[in-house]
Protein backbone atom coordinates (compact mmCIF):
# COMPACT_ATOMS: atom_id res chain seq x y z
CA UNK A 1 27.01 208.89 128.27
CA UNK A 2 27.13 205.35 130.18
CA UNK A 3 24.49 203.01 129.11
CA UNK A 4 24.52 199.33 130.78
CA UNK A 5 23.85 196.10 128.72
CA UNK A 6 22.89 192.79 130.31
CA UNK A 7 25.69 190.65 129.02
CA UNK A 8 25.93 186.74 129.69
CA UNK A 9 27.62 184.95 132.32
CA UNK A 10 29.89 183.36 130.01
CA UNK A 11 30.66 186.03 127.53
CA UNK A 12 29.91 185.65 123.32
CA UNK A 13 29.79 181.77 123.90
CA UNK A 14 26.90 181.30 126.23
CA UNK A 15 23.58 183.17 126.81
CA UNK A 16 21.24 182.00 129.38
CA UNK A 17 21.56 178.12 128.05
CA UNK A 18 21.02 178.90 123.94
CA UNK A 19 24.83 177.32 122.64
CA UNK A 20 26.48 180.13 120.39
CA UNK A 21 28.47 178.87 117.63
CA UNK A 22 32.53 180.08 117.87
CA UNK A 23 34.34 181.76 115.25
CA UNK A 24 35.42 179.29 112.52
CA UNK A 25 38.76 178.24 113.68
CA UNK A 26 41.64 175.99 111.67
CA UNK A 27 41.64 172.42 112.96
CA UNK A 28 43.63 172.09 116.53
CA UNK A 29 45.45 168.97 114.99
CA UNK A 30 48.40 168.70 113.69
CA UNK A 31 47.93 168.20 109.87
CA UNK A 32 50.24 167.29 107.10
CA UNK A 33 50.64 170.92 105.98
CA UNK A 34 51.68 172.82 108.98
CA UNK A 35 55.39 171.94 109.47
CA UNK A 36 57.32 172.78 106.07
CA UNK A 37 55.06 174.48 103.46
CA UNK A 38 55.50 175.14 100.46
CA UNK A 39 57.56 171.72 99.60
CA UNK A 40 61.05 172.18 100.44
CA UNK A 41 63.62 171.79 97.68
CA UNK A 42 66.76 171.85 99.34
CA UNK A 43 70.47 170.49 99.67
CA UNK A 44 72.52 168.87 101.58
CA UNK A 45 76.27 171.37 101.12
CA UNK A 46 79.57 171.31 101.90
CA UNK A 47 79.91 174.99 100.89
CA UNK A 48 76.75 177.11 101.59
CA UNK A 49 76.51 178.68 97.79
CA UNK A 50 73.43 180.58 98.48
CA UNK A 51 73.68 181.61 95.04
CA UNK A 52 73.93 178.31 92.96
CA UNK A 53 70.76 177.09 95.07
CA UNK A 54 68.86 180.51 93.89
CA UNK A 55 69.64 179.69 90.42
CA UNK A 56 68.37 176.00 90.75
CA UNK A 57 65.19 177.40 92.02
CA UNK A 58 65.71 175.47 95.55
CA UNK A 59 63.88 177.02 98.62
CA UNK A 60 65.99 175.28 101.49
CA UNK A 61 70.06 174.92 102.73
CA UNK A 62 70.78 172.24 104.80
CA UNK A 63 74.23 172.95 107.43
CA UNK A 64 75.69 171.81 109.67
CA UNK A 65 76.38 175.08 111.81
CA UNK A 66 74.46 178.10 112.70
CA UNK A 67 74.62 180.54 110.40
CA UNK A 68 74.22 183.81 112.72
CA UNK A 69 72.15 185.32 110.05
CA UNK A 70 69.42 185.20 107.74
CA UNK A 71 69.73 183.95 105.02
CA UNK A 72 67.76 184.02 101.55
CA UNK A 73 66.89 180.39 102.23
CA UNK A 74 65.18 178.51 104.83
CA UNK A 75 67.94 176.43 106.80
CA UNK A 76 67.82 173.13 108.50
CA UNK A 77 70.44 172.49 110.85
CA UNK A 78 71.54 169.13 111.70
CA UNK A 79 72.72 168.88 115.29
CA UNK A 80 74.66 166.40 116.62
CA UNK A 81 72.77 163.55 119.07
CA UNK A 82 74.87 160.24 119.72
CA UNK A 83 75.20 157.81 122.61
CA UNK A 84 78.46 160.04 124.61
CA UNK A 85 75.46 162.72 125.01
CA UNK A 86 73.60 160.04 127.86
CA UNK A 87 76.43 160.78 130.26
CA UNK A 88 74.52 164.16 130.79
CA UNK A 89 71.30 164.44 128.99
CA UNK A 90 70.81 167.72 131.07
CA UNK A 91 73.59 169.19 129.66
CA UNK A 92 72.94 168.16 126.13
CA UNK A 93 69.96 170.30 126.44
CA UNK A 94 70.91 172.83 127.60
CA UNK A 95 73.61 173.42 124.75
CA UNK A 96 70.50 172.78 122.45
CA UNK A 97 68.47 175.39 124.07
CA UNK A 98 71.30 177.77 123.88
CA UNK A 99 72.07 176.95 120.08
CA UNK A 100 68.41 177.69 119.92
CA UNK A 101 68.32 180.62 121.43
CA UNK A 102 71.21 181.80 119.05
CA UNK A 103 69.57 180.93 115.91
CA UNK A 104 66.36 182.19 116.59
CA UNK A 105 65.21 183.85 113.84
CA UNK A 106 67.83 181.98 111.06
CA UNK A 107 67.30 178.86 111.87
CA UNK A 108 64.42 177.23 110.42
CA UNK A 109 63.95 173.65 111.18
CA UNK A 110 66.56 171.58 113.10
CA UNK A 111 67.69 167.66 112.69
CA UNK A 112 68.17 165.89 115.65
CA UNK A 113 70.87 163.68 114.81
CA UNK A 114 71.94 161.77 112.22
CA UNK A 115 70.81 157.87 111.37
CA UNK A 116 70.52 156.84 114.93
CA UNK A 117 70.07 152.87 113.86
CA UNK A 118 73.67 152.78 112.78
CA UNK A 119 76.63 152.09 115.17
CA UNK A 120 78.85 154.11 112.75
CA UNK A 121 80.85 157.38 113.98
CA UNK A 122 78.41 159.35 111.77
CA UNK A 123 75.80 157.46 113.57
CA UNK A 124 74.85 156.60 117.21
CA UNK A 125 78.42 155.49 117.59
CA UNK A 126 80.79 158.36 118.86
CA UNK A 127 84.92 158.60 118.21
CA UNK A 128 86.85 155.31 117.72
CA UNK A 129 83.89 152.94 120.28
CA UNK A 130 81.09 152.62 118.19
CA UNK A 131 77.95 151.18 120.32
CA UNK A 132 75.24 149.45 119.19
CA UNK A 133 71.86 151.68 118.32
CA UNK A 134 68.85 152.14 121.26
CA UNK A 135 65.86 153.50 119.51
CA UNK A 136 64.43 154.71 123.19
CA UNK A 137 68.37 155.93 123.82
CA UNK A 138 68.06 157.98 120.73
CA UNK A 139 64.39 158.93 122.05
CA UNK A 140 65.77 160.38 125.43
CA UNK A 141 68.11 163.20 123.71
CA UNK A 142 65.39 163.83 121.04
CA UNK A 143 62.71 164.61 123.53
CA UNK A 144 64.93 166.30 125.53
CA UNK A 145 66.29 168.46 122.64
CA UNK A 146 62.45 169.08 121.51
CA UNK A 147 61.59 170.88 124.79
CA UNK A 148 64.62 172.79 125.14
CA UNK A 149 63.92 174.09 121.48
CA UNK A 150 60.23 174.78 121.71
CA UNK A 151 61.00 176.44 124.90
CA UNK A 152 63.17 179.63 123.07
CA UNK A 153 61.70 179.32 119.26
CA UNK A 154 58.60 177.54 119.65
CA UNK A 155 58.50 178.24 115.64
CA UNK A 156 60.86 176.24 115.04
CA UNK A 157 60.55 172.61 113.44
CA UNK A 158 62.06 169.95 114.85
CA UNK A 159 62.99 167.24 113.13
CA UNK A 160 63.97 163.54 114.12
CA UNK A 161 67.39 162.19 112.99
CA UNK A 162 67.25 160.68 109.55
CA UNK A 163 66.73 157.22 109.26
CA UNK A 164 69.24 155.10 107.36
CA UNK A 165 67.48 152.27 105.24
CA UNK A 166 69.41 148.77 106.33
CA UNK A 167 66.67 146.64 105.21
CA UNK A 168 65.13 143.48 106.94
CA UNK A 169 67.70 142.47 109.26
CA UNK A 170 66.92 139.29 110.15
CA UNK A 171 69.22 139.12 113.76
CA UNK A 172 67.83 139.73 117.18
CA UNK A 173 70.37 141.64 119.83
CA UNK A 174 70.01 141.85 123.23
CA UNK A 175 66.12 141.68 122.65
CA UNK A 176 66.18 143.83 119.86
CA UNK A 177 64.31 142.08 116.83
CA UNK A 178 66.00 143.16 113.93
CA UNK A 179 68.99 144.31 115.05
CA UNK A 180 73.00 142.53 114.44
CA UNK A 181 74.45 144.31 116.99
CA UNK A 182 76.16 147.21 114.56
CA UNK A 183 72.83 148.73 112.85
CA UNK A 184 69.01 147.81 113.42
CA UNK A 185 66.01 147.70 110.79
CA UNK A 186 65.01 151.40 110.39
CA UNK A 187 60.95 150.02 110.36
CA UNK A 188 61.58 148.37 113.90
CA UNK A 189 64.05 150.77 115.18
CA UNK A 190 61.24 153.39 114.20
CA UNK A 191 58.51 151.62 116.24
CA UNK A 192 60.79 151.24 119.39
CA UNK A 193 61.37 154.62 119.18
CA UNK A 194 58.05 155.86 118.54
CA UNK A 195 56.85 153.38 122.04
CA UNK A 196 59.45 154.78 123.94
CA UNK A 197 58.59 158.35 123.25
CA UNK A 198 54.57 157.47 123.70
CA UNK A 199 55.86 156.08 127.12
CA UNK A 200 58.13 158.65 128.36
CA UNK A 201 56.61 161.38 126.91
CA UNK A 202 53.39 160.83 126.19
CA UNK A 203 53.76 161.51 122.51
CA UNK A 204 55.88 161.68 119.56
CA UNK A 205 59.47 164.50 120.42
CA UNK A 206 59.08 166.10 116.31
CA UNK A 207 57.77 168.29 114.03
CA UNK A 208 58.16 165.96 111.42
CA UNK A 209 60.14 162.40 110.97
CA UNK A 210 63.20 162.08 109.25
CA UNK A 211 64.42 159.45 106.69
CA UNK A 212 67.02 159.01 104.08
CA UNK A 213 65.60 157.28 101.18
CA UNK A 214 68.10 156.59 98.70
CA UNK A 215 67.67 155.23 95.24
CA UNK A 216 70.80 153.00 95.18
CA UNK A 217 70.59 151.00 92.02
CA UNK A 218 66.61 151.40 91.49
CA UNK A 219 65.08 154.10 89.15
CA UNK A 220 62.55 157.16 91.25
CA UNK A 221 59.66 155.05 91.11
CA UNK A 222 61.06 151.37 91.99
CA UNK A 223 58.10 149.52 93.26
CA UNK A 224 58.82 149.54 97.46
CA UNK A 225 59.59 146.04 99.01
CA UNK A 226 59.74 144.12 95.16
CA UNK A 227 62.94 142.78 94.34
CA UNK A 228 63.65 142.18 90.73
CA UNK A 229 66.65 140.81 88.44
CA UNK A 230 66.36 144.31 86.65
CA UNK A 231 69.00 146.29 89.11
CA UNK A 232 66.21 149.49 87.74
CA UNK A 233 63.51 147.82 89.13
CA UNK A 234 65.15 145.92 92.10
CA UNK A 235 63.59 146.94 95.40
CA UNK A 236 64.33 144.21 97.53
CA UNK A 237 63.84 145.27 101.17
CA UNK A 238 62.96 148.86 100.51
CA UNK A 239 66.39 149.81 99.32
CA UNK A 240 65.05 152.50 96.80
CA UNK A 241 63.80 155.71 96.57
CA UNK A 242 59.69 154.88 97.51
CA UNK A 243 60.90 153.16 100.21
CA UNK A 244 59.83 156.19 102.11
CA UNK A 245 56.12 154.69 101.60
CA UNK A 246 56.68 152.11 104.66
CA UNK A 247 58.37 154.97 106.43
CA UNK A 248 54.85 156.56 106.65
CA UNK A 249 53.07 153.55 106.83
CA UNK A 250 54.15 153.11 110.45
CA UNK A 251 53.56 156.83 110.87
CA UNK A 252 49.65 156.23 110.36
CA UNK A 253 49.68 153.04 112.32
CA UNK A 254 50.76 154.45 115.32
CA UNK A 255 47.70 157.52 114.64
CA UNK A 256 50.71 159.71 113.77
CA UNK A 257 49.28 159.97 110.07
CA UNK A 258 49.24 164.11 110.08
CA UNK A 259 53.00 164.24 110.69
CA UNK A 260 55.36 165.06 107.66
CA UNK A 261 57.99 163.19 106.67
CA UNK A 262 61.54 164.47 105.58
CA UNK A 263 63.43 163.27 103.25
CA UNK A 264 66.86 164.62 104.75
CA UNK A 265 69.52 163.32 102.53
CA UNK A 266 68.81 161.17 99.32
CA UNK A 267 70.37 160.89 96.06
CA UNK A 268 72.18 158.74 93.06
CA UNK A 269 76.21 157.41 93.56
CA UNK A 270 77.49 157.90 90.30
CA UNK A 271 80.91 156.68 88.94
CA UNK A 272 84.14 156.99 90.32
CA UNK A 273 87.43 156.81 88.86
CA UNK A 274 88.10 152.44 88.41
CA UNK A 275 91.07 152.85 91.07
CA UNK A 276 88.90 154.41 93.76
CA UNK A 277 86.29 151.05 93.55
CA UNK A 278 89.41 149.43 96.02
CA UNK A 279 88.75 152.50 98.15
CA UNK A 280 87.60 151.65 101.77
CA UNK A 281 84.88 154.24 101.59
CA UNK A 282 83.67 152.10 98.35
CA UNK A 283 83.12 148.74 100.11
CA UNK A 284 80.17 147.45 99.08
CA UNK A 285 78.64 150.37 96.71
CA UNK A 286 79.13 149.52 93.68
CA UNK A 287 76.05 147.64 93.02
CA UNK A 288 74.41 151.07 93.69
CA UNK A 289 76.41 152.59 90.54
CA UNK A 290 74.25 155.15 88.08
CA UNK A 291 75.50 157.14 85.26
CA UNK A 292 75.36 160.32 85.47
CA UNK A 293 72.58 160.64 83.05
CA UNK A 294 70.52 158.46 85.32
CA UNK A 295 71.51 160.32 88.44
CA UNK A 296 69.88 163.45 86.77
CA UNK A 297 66.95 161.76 85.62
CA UNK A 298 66.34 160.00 89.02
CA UNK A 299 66.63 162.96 90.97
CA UNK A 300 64.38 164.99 88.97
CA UNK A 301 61.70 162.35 88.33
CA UNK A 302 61.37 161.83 92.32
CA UNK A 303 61.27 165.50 93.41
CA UNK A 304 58.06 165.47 90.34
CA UNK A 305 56.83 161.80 91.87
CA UNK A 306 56.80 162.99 95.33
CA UNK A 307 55.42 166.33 95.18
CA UNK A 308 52.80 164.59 92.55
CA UNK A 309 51.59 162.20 95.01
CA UNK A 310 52.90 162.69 98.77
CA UNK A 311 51.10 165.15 100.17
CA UNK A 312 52.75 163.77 103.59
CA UNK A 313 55.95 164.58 102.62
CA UNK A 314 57.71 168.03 103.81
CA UNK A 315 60.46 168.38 101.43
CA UNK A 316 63.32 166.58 100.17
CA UNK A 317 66.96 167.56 100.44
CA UNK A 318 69.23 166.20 97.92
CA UNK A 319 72.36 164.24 99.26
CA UNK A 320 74.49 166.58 98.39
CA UNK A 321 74.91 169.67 96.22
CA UNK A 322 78.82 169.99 96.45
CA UNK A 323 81.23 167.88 98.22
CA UNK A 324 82.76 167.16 95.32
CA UNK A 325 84.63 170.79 94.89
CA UNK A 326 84.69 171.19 98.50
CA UNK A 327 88.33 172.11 98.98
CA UNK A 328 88.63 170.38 102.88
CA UNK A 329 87.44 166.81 101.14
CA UNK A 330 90.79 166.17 99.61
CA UNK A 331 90.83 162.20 98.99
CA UNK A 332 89.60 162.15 95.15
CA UNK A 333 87.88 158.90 95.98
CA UNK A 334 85.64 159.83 99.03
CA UNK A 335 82.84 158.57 98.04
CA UNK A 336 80.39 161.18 99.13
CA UNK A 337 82.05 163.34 96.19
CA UNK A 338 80.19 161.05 94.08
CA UNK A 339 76.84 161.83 94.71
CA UNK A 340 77.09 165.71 93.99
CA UNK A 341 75.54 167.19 91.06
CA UNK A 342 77.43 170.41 91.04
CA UNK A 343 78.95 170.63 87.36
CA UNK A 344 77.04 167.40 86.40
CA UNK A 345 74.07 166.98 84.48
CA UNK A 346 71.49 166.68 87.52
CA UNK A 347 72.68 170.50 87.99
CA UNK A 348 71.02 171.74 85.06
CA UNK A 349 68.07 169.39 85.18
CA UNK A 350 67.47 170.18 88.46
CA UNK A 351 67.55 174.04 87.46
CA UNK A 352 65.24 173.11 84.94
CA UNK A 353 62.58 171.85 86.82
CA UNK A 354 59.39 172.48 87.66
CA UNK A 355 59.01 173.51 91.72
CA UNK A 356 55.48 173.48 92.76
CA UNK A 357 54.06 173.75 96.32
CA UNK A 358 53.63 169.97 97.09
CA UNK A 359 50.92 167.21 96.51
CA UNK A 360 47.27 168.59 97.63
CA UNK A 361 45.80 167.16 100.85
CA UNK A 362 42.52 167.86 102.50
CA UNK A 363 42.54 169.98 105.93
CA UNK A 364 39.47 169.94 107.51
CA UNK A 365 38.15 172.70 109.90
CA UNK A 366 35.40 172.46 113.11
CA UNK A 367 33.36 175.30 113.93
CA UNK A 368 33.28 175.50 116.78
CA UNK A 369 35.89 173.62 117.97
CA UNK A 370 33.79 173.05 121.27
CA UNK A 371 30.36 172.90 122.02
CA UNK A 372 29.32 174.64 125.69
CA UNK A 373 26.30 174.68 126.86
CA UNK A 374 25.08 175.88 130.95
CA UNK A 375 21.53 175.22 131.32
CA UNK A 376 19.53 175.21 134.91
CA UNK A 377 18.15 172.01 136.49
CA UNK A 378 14.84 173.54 135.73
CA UNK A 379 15.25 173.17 132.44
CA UNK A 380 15.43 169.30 131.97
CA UNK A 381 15.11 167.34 130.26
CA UNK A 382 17.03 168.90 127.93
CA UNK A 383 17.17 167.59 124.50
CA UNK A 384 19.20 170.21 122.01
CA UNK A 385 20.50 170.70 118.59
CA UNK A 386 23.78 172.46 117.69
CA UNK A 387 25.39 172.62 114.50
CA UNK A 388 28.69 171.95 113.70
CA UNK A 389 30.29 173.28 110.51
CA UNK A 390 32.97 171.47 108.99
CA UNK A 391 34.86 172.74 106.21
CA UNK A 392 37.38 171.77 103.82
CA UNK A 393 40.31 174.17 103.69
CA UNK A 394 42.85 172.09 102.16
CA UNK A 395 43.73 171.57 98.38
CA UNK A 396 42.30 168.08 97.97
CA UNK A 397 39.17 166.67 98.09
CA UNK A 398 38.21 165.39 101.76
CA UNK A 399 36.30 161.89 102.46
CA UNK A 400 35.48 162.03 106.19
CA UNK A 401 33.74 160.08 109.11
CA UNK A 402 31.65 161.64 112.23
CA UNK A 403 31.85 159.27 114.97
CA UNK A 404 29.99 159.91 118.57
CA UNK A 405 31.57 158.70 121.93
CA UNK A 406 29.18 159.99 124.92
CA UNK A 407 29.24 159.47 128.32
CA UNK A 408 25.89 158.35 130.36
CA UNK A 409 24.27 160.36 131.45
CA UNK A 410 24.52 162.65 127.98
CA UNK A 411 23.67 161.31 125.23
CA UNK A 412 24.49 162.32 121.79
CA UNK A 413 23.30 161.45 118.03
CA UNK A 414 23.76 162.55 114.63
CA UNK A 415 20.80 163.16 112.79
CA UNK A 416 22.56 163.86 109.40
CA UNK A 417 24.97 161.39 107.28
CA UNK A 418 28.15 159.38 109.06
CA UNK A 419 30.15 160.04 105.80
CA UNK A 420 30.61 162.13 103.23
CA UNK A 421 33.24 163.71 101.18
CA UNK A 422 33.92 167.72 100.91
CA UNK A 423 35.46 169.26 97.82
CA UNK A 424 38.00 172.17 98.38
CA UNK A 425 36.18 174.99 100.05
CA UNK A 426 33.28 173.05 100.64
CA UNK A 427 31.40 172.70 104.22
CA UNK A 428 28.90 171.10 105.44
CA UNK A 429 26.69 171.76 108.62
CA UNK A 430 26.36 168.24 111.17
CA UNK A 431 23.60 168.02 113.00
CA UNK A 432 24.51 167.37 116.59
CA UNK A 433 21.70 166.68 119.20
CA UNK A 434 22.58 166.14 123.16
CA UNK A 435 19.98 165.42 125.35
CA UNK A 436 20.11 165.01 129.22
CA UNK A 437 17.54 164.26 131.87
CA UNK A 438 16.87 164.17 136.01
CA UNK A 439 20.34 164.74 136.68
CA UNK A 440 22.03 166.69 139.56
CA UNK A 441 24.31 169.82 139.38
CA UNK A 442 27.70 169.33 137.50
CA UNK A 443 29.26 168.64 134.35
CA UNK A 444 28.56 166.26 131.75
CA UNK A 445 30.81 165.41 128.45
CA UNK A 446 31.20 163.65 125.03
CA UNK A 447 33.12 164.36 122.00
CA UNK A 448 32.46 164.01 118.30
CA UNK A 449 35.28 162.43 116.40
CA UNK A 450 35.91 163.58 112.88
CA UNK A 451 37.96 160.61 110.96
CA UNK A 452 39.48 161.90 107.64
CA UNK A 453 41.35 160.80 105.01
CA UNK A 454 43.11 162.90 101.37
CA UNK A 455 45.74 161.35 99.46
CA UNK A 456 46.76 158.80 101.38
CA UNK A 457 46.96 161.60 104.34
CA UNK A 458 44.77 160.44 107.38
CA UNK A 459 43.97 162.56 109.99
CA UNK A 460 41.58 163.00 113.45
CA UNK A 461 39.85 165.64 115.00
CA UNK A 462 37.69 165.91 117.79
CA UNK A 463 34.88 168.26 118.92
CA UNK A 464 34.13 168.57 122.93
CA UNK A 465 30.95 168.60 124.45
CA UNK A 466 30.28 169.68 127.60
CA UNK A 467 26.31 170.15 129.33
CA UNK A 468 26.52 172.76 132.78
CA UNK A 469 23.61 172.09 134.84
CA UNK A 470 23.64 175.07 137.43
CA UNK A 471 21.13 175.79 139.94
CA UNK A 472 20.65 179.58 138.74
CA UNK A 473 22.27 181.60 136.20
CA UNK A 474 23.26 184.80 137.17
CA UNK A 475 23.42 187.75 134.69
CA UNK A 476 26.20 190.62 135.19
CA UNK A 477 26.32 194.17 133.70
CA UNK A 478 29.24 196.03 132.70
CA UNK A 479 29.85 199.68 131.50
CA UNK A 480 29.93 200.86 127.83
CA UNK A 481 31.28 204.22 126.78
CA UNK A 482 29.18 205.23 123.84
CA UNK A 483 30.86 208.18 122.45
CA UNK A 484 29.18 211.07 120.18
């Protein structure tokens, strides 16, 4: 038979003025868990040996081609970005989009680029001209490469162009504080690009932020920015491994503190053969010189640091599994053969380790994640309580702070605590009272801000509120089928 129910004019949020609570959703920010998890363990390779990387326990491949298939590892790509692709940015994306397109499905995450704030070939340079580095240069193709991705395989992480640490450069070029002309202070090359993106864009091009943080001479947990006369210990302009501290730093300054970082390449150089030190590719590395005992023990005791106490940190992919047997690098003294681990101690101690999911981080939740209300003039002056649950569904504990930004006419208050913290699985229900009074048909707003903060991950959300005032509410019926 038919039977006809008087339904609301705003369907299972709204009835007749009386705010009805939403679903509990996840938080609509971006949070430090959402673009790699689990941690990635993964490798930078010359020769994709799927197998060896199984056997290490490592979850990730990095290339540097599409792979046409899936494989048993997650892949990054890195993709190359340098200053001969501004001739025709529009054409840059669209081979992007149809790489994209291609991959989708075996592709995981791609790298935009490689250390942008370098003039080198392998750089922002291009061929036999090298150019100097633009950070909002670099931010043009990345932007452009992040919509043309999103648009086929919105899935898909994107991931800016590893930075290369080049320390505090002291020079100013053509404007450019920090920059020589050939390569640019990663830490002001990363603000420039992160303004130019905020202007052209509106907001940051990635998934997640790319840096290379390499140990050089300094042991996994080298105290960042704190040079020493103990090469171990020597830090001096961020040239070791926590480095990647300041990287994130400026991540949070700029309110970008729930993106990940990536570490994309890093690693321990360890010794070559005494005639390749006159090498060109040697120049100036052999200050960075570890044995290979100290290579393994680095590596392994940063993978354990990070994923002990980085919560913002995506993954790290070792720099590099095997160029050193790869049969194409044929000069014995190239000295990226020299940071593999293949048949070298750091093999087996990397097998040996420990791979856990990744530091724990707090992730709060709103319920709902808007507050609606449609009331009649009549009804003023309206002064109303909702409740808005908030829940901890990260792995952390959560300190947080409400804070209240109305707009006159509405007003709104918090009749409950400011601050508090929330253990894992914990909630809480905030008290949230609007009131409004002798006002005129229309719409009427404020938001509650939720600041939060979990191992040294901060994060904000915000909760919309919106007042109707309608001259009459109107109910509507529709059928139901009610079947025996």
């Amino acid at each position: 038979m038919w039977i006809s129910l008087a339904l609301s004019f705003l369907l299972a949020t709204l009835v007749l003025g009386d705010q009805r609570p939403f679903p509990a959703t996840a938080s609509s920010t971006t949070t430090s868990t959402t673009a790699v998890s689990p941690f990635a363990y993964g490798a930078n390779v010359a020769e994709w040996d799927v197998a060896r990387l199984h056997n290490m326990g490592f979850n990730w491949i990095k290339v540097f081609s599409g792979p046409g298939s899936r494989l048993p590892l997650k892949v990054l790509m890195r993709v190359t970005a340098n200053a001969s692709h501004l001739d025709n940015v529009n054409g840059f994306g669209s081979s992007i989009q149809s790489l994209a397109q291609s991959q989708k499905g075996y592709v995981d995450a791609y790298e935009i680029g490689n250390e942008p704030n370098l003039d080198a070939t392998y750089g922002w340079g291009y061929g036999s001209s090298n150019v100097p580095p633009n950070a909002a240069d670099y931010a043009t193709l990345l932007c452009e490469a992040y919509d043309r991705i999103k648009a086929v395989d919105p899935n898909a992480v994107v991931v800016s162009a590893g930075l290369a640490p080049t320390g505090r450069v002291p020079e100013t070029w053509n404007g450019h504080l920090g920059h020589n002309g050939f390569f640019q202070d990663e830490r002001i090359f990363m603000q420039e690009m992160l303004d130019a993106m905020q202007n052209s864009h509106g907001g940051p091009c990635f998934d997640a932020f790319g840096y290379h943080p390499y140990g050089y001479s300094a042991d996994f947990d080298a105290e960042p920015d704190q040079p020493s006369a103990d090469p171990t210990q020597n830090c001096a302009d961020g040239f070791c491994f926590r480095g990647v501290e300041k990287i994130y730093a400026i991540l949070q300054a700029n309110g970008l503190g729930g993106k990940q970082v990536l570490a994309t390449e890093f690693g321990w150089i360890v010794q070559p053969p005494a005639n390749c030190l006159s090498s060109p590719s040697w120049s100036g590395r052999a200050w960075q010189i570890v044995s290979e005992q100290k290579q393994a023990a680095n590596l392994v005791g940063a993978y354990e640091y990070a994923t002990t106490h980085y919560p913002w940190l995506g993954g790290m992919f070792l720099f590099n599994l095997n160029f050193n047997v790869a049969p194409w690098i044929t000069d014995p003294c190239e000295q990226m053969r020299y940071y593999s681990v293949q048949n070298r101690p750091a093999e087996a101690a990397l097998a040996a380790m420990p791979k856990v999911a990744g530091a724990g981080v707090g992730d709060l939740s709103a319920a709902p994640d808007a507050v609606t209300a449609v009331h009649t003039l009549a009804q003023q002056p309206l002064n109303k309580t909702v409740s808005v649950t908030i829940k901890n569904v990260g792995t952390a504990p959560l300190d947080y702070t409400l804070l209240l930004q109305d707009t006159p006419p509405l007003s709104l208050s918090l009749t409950g605590a400011l601050t508090g913290t929330l253990a894992v699985n914990e909630s809480t229900a905030v008290p949230l009272k609007y009131t409004l009074n002798s006002q005129t048909t229309g719409s009427y707003s404020g938001t509650l801000h939720i600041a939060t903060s979990s191992n040294g991950v901060t994060d904000s959300h915000s909760v919309p509120v919106t007042a109707h005032l309608w001259n009459t509410i109107h109910e509507t019926f529709l059928p139901v089928v009610v079947r025996p």
